[in-house]
N, C-alpha and C. Protein backbone atom coordinates (compact mmCIF):
# COMPACT_ATOMS: atom_id res chain seq x y z
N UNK A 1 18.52 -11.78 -2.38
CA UNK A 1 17.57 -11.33 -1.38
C UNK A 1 17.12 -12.56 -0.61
N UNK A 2 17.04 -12.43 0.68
CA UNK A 2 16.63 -13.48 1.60
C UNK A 2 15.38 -14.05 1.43
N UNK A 3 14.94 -15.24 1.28
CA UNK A 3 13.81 -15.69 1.47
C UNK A 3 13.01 -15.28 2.45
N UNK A 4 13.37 -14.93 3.43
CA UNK A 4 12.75 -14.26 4.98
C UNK A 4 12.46 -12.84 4.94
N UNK A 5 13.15 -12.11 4.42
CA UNK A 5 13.23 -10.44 3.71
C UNK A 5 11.80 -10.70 2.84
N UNK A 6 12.35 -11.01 1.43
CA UNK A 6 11.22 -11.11 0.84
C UNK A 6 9.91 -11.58 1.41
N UNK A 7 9.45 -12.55 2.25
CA UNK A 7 8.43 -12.93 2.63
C UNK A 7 8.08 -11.94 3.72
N UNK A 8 8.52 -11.37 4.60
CA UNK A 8 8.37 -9.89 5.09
C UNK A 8 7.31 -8.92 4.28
N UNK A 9 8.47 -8.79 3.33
CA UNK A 9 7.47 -7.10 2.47
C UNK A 9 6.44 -7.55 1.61
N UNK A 10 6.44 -9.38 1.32
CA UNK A 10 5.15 -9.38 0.82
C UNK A 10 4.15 -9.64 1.66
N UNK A 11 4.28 -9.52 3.20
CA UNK A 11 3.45 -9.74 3.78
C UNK A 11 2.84 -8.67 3.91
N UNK A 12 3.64 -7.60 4.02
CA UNK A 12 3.74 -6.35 4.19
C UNK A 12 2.45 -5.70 3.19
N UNK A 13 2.78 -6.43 2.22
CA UNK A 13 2.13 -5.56 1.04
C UNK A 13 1.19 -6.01 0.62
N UNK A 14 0.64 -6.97 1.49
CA UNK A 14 -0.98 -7.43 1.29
C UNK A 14 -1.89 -6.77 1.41
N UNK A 15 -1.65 -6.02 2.42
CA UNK A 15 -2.71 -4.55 2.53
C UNK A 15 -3.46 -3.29 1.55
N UNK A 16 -2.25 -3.64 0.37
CA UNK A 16 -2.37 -2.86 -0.45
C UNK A 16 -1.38 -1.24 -0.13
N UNK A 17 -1.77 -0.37 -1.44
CA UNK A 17 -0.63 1.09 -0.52
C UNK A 17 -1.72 1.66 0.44
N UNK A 18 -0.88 2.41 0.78
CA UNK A 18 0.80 2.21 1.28
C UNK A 18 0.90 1.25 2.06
N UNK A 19 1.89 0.19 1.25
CA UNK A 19 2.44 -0.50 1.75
C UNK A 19 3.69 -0.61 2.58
N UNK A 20 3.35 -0.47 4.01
CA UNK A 20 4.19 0.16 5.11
C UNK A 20 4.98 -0.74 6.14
N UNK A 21 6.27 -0.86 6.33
CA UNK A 21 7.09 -2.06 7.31
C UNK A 21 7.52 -1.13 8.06
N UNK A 22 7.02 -1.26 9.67
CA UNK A 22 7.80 -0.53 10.51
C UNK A 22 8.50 -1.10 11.18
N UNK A 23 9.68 -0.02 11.81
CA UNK A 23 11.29 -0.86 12.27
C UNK A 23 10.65 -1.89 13.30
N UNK A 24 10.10 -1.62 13.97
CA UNK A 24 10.63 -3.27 14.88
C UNK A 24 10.39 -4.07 13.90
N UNK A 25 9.69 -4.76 12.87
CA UNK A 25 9.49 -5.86 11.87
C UNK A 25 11.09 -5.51 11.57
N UNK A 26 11.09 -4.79 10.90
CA UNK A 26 12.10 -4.56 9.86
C UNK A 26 13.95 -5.01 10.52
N UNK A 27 13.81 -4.21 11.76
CA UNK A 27 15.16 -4.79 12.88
C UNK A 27 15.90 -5.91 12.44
N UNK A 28 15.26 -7.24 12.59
CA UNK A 28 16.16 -8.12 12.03
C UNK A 28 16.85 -8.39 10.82
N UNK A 29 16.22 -7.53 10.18
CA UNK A 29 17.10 -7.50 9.03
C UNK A 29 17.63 -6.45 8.50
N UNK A 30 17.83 -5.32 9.46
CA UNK A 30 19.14 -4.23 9.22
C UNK A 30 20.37 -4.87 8.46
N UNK A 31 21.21 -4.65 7.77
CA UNK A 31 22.41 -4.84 7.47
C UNK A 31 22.39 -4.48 5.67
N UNK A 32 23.54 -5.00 5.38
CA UNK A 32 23.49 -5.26 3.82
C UNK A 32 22.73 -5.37 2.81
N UNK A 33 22.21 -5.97 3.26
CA UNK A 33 20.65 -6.44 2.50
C UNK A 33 19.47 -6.06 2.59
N UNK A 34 19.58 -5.35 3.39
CA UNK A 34 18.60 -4.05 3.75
C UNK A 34 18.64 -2.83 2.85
N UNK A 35 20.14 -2.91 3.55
CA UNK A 35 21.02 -1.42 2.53
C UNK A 35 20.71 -1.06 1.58
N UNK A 36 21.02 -2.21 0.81
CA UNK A 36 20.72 -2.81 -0.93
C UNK A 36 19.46 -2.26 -1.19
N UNK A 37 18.12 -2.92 -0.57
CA UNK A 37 17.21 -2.40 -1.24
C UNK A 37 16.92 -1.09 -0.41
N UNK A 38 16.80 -0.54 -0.03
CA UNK A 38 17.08 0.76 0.05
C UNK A 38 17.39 1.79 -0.70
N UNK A 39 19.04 1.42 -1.05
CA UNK A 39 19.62 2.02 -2.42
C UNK A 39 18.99 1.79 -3.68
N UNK A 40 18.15 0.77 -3.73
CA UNK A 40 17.84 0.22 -4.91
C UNK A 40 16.03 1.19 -5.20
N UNK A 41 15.36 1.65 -4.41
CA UNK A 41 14.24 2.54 -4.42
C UNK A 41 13.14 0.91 -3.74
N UNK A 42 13.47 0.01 -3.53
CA UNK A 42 12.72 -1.05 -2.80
C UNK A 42 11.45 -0.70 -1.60
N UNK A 43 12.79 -0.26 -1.04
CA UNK A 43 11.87 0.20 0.09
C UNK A 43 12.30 1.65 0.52
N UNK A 44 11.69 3.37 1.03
CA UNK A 44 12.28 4.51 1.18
C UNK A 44 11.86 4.72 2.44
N UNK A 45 12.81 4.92 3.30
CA UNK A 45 12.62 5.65 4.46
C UNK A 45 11.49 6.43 4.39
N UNK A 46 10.65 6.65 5.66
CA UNK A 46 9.78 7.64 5.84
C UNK A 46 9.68 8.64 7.10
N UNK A 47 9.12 9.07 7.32
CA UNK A 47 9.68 10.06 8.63
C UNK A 47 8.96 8.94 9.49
N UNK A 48 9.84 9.74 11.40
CA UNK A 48 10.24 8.83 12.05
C UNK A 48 8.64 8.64 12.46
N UNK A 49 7.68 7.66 13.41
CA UNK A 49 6.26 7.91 13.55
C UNK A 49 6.00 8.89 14.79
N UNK A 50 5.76 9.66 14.95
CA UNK A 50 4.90 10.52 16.16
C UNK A 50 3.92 9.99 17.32
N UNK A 51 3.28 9.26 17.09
CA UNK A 51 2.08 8.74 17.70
C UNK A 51 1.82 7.10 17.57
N UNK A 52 1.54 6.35 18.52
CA UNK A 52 1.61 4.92 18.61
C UNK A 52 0.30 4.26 18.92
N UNK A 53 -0.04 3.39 18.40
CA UNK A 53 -1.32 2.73 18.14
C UNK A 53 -1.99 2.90 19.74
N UNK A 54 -3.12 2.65 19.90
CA UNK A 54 -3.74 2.70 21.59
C UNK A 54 -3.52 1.61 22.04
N UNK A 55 -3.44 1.16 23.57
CA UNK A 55 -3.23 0.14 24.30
C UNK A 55 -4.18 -0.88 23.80
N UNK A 56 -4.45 -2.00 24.08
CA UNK A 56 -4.40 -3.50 23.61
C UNK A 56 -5.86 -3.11 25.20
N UNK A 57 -7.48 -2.96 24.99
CA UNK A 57 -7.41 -3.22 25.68
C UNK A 57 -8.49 -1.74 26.48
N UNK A 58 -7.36 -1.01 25.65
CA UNK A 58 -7.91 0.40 26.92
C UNK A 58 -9.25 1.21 26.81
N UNK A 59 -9.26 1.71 27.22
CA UNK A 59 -11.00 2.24 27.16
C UNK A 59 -11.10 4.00 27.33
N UNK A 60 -9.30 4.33 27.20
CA UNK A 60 -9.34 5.77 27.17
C UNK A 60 -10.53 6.43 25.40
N UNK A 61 -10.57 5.35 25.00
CA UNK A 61 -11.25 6.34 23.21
C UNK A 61 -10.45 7.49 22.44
N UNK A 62 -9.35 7.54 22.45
CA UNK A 62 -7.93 7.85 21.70
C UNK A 62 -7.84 6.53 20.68
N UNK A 63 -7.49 7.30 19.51
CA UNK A 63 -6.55 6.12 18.43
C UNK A 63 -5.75 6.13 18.65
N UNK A 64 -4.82 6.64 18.90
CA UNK A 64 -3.25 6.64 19.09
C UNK A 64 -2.66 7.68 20.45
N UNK A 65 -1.58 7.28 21.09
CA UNK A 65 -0.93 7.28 21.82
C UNK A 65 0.29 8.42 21.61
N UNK A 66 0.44 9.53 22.22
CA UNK A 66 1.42 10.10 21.88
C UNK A 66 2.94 9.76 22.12
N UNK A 67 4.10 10.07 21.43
CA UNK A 67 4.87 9.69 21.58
C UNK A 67 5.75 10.71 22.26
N UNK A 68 6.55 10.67 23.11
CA UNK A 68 7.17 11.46 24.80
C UNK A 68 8.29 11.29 24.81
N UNK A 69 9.15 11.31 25.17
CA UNK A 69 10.99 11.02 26.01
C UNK A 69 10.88 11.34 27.24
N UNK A 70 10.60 10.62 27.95
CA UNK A 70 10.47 10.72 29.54
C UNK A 70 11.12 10.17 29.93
N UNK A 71 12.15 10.65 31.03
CA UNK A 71 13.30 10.19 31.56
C UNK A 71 14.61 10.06 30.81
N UNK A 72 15.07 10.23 29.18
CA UNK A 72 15.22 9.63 28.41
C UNK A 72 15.45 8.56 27.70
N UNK A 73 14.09 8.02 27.97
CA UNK A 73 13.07 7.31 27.27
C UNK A 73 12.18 7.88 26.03
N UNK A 74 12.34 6.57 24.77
CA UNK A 74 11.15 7.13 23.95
C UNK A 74 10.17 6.30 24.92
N UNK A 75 8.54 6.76 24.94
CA UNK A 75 7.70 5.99 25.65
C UNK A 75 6.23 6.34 24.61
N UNK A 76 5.69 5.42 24.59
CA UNK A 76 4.15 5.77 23.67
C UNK A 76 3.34 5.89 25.29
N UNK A 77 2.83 7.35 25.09
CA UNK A 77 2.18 7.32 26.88
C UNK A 77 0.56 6.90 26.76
N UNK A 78 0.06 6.25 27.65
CA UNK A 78 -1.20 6.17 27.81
C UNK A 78 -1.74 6.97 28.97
N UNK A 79 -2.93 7.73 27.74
CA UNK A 79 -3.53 8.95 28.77
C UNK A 79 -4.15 8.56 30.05
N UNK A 80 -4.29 7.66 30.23
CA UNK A 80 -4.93 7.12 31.10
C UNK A 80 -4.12 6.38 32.51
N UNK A 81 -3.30 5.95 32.33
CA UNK A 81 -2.88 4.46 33.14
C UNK A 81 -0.72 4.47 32.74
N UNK A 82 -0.15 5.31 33.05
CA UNK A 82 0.91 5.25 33.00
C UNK A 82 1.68 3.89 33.20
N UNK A 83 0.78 2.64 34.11
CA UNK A 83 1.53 1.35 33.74
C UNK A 83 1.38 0.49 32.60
N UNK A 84 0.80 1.25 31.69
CA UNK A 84 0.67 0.62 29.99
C UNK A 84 1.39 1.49 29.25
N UNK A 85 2.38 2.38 29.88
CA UNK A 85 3.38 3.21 28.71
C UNK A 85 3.98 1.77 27.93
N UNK A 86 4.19 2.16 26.63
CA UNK A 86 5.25 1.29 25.90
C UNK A 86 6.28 1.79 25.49
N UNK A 87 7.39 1.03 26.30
CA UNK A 87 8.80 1.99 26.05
C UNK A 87 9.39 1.40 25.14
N UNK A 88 9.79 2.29 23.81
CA UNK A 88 10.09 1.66 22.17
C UNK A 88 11.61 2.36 22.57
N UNK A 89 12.10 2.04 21.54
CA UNK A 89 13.56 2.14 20.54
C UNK A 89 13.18 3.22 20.01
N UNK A 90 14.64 3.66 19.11
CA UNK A 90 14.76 4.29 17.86
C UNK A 90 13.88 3.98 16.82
N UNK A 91 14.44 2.75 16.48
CA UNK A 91 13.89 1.68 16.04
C UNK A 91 12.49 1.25 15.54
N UNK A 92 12.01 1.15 16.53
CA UNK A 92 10.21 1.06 16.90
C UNK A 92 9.62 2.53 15.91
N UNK A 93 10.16 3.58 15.66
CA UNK A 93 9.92 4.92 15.45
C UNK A 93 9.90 4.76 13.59
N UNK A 94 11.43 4.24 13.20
CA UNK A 94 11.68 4.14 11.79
C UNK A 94 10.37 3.32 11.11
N UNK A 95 9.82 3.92 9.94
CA UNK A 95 8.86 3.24 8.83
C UNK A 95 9.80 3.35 7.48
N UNK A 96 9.28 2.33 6.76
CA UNK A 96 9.61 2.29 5.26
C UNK A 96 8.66 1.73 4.34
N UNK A 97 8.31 2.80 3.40
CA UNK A 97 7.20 2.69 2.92
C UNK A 97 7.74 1.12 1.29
N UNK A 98 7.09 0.52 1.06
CA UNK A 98 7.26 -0.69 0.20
C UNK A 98 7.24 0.08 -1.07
N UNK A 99 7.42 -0.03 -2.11
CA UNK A 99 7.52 0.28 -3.61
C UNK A 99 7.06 -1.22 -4.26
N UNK A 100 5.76 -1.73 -4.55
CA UNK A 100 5.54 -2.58 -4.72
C UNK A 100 6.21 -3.36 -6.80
N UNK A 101 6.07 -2.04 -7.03
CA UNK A 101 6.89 -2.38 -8.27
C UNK A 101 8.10 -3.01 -8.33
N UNK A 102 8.98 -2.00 -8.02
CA UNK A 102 10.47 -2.13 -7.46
C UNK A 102 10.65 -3.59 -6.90
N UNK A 103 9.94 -3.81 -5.67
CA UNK A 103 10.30 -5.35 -5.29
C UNK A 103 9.87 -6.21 -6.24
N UNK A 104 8.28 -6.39 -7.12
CA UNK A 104 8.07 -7.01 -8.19
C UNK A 104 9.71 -7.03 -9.26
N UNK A 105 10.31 -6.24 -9.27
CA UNK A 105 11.64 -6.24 -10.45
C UNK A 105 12.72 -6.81 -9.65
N UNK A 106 12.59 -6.62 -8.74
CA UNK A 106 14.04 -7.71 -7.76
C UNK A 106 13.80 -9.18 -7.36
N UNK A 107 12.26 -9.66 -7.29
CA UNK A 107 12.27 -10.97 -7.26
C UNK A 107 12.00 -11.77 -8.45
N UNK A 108 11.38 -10.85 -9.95
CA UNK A 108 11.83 -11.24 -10.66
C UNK A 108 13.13 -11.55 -11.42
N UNK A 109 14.08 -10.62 -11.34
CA UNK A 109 15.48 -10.80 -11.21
C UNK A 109 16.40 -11.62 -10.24
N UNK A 110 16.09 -11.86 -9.20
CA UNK A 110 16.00 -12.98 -8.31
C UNK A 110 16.08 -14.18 -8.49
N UNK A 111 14.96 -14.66 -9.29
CA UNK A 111 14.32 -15.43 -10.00
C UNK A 111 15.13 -16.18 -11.13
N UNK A 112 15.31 -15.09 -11.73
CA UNK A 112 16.47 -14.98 -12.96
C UNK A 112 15.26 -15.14 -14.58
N UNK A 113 14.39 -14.12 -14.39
CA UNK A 113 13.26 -13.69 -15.59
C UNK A 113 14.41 -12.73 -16.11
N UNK A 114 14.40 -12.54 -17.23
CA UNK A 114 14.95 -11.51 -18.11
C UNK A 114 14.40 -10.30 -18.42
N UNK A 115 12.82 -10.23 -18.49
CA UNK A 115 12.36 -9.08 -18.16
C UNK A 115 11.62 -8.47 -17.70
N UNK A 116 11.10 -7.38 -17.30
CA UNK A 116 11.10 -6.60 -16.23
C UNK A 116 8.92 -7.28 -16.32
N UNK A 117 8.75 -7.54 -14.91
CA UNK A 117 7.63 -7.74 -14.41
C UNK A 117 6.35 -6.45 -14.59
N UNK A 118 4.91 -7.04 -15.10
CA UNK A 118 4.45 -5.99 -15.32
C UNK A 118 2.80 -6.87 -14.48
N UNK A 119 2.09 -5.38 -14.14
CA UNK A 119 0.95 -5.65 -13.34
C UNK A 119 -0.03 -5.99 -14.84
N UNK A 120 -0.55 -7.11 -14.34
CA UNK A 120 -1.61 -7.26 -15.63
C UNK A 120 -3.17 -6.64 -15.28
N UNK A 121 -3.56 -7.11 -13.40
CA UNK A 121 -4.42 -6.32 -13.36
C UNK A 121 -4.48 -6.02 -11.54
N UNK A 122 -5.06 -4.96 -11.53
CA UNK A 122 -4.88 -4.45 -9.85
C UNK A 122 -4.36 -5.45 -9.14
N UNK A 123 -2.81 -5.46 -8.15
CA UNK A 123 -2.53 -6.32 -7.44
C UNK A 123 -2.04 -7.75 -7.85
N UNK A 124 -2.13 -8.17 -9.09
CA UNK A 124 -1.50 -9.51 -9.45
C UNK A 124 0.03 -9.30 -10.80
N UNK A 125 0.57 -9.10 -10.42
CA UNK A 125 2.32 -9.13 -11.70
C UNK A 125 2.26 -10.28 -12.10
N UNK A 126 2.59 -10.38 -13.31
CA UNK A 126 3.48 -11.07 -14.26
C UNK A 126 4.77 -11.40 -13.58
N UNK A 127 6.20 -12.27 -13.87
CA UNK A 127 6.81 -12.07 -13.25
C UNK A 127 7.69 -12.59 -14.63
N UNK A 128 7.59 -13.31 -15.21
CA UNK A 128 7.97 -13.92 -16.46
C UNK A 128 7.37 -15.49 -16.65
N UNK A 129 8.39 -15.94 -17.77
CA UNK A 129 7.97 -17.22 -18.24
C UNK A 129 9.20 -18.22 -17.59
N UNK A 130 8.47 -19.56 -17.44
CA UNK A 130 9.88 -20.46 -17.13
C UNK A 130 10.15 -21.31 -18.52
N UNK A 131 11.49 -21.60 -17.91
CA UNK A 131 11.84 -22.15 -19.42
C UNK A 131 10.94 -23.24 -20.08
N UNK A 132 10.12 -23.80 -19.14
CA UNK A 132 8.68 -24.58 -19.64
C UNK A 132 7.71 -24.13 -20.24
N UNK A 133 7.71 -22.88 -20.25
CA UNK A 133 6.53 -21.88 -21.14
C UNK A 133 5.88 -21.51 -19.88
N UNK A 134 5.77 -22.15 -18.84
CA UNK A 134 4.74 -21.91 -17.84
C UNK A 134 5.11 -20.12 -17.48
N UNK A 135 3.94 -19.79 -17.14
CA UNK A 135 3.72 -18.04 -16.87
C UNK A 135 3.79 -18.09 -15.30
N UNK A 136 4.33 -17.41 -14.84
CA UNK A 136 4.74 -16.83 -13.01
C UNK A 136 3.91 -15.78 -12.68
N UNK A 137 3.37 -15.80 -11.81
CA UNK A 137 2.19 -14.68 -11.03
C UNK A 137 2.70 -14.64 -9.28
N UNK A 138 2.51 -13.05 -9.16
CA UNK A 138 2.54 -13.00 -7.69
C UNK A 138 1.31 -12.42 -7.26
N UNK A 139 0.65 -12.21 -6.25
CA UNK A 139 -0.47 -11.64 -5.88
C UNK A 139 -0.45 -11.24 -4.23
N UNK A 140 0.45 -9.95 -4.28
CA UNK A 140 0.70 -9.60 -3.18
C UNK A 140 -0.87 -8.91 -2.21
């Protein structure tokens, strides 16, 4: 797993759950290694998003922005001011929700711990021991 991947979903997963990466983050690292954790229950597709955060700004008082195909275009429209549409991707649409366990067991395996990582208390894993005795903690 990429050093850059991984530092992604734990950024991701600072928030606590749901811990959520949506595709434009996620984009650059489509491929193989994506795949992988995917297949692996890492990270699961979620349905595509409907509605897009409000403009940066605007003063319509909407949370979110509906999402349109205009022209065919996806576009997040602003009720207000059609020159603040944001015209997204496919892409922009895809979420994947984090499995914070699951990645806890792949960077401990990663790692090369022998066994499986356990939460000791809300938000901080175990990850194993190094061959120094020293104990490994993550605190996503």
């Amino acid at each position: 797993m990429s050093a850059s991947l991984v530092r992604l979903l734990l950024q991701q997963s600072e928030g606590g759950d749901p811990a959520i990466l949506w595709g434009h983050a996620a984009k650059p690292y489509f491929g193989g290694e994506f795949d992988r954790l995917l297949s692996r229950g890492v990270i699961v597709g979620e349905a595509p998003a409907t509605s897009w955060p409000p403009c940066d700004g605007c003063e319509c008082g909407t949370d979110e922005r509906p999402i349109q195909r205009i022209d065919g275009r996806i576009v997040a429209a602003c009720p207000i001011d059609a020159n603040s549409d944001a015209v997204l991707d496919g892409d922009d649409l895809r979420s994947f929700r984090i499995q914070t366990p699951a990645l806890m067991r792949e960077i401990a395996s990663a790692s090369g711990f022998g066994s499986d990582p356990c939460e000791v208390v809300k938000g901080v894993w175990h990850l194993g021991n190094t061959s120094a005795g020293r104990a490994v903690f993550v605190a996503p």
